[in-house]
C-alpha atoms as a PDB file:
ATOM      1  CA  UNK A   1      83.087-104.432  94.904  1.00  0.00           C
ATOM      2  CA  UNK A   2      85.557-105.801  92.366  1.00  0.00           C
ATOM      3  CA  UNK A   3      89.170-104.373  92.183  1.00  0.00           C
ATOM      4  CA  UNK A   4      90.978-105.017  89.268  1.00  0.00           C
ATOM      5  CA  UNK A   5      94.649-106.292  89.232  1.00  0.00           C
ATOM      6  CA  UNK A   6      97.332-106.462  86.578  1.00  0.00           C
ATOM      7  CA  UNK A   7     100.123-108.826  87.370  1.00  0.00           C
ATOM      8  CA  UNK A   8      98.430-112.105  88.487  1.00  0.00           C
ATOM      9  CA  UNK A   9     100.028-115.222  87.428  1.00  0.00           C
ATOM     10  CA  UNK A  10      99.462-117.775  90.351  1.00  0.00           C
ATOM     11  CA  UNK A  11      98.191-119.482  93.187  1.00  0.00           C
ATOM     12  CA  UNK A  12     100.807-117.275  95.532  1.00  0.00           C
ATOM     13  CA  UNK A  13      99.634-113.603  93.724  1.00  0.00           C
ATOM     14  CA  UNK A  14      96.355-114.733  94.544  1.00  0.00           C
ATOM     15  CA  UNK A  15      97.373-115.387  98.523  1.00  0.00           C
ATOM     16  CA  UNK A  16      99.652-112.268  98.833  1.00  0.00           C
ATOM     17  CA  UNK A  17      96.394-110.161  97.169  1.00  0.00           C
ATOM     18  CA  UNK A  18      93.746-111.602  99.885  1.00  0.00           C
ATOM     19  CA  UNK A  19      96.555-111.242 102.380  1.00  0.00           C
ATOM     20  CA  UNK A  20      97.036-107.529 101.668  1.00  0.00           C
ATOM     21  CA  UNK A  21      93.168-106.783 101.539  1.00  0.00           C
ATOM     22  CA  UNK A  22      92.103-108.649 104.445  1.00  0.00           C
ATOM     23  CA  UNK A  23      94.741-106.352 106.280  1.00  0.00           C
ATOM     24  CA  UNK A  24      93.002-102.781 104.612  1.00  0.00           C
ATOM     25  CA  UNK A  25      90.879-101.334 107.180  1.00  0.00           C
ATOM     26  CA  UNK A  26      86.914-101.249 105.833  1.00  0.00           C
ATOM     27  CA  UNK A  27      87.327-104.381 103.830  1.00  0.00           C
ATOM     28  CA  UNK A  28      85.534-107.032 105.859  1.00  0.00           C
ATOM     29  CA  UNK A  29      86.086-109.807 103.480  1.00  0.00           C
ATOM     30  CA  UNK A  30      88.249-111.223 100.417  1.00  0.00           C
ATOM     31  CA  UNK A  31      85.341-113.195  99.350  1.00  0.00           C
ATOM     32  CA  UNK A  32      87.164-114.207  95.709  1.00  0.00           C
ATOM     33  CA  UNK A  33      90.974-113.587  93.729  1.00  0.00           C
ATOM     34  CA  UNK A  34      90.146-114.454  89.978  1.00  0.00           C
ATOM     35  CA  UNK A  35      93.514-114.778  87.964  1.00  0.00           C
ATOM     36  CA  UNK A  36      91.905-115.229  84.425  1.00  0.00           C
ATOM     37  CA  UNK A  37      89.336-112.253  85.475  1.00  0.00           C
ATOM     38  CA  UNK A  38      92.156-110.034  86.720  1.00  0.00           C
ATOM     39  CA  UNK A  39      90.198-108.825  89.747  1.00  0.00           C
ATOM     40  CA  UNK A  40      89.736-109.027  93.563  1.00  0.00           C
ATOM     41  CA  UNK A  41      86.167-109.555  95.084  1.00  0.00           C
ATOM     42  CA  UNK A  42      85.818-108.103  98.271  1.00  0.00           C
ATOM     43  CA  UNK A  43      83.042-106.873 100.835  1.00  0.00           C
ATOM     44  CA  UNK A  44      83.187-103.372 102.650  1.00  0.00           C
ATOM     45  CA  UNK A  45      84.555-100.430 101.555  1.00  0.00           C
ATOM     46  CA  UNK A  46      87.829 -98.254 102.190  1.00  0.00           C
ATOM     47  CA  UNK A  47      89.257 -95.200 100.020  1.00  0.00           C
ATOM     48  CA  UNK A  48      90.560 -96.516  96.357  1.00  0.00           C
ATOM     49  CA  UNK A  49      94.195 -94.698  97.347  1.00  0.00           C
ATOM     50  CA  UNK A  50      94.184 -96.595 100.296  1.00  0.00           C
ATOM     51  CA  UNK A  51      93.329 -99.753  97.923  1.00  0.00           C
ATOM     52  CA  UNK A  52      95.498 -98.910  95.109  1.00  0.00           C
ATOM     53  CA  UNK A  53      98.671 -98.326  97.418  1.00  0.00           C
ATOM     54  CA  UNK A  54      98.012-101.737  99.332  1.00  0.00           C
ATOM     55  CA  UNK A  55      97.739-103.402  95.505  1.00  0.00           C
ATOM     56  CA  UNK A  56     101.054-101.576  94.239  1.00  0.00           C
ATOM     57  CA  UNK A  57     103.079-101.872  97.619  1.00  0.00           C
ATOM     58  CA  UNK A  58     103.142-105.910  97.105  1.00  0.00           C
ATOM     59  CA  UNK A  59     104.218-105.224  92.934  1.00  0.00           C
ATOM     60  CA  UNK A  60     100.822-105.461  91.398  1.00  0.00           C
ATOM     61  CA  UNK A  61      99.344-102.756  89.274  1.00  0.00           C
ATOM     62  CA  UNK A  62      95.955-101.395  90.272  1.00  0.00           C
ATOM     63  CA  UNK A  63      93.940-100.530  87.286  1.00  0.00           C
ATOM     64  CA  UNK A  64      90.290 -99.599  88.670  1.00  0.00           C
ATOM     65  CA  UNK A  65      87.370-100.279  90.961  1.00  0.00           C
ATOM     66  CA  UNK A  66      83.797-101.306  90.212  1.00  0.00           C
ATOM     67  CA  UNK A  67      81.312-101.055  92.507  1.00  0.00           C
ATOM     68  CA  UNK A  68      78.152-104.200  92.435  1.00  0.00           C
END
């Protein structure tokens, strides 16, 4: 699935974004972190509250989710 993420600008937005999905339960892997795409790759699943509030508790806004 592919979250989108407002906020992005660099190499460490990308690390603290696959640091704070890696650590939300049902998401098995952070497989990509595209700045000029605005979005998070990442396999499993988990409730989209539970993925917008890990997204917004490290100052990123969450704007959607799209399932593959």
């Amino acid at each position: 699935m592919k979250i989108f993420i407002e906020g992005m600008s660099c190499a460490h937005c990308q690390a603290a974004v696959t640091e704070a999905l890696a650590a939300v339960s049902g998401i098995s892997a952070v497989s990509e972190v595209s700045l000029s795409g605005k979005y998070a790759a990442v396999e499993g699943s988990a409730p989209a509250a539970v993925i917008r509030e890990a997204i917004e508790d490290i100052g990123f806004d969450f704007v959607r989710i799209e399932n593959e």
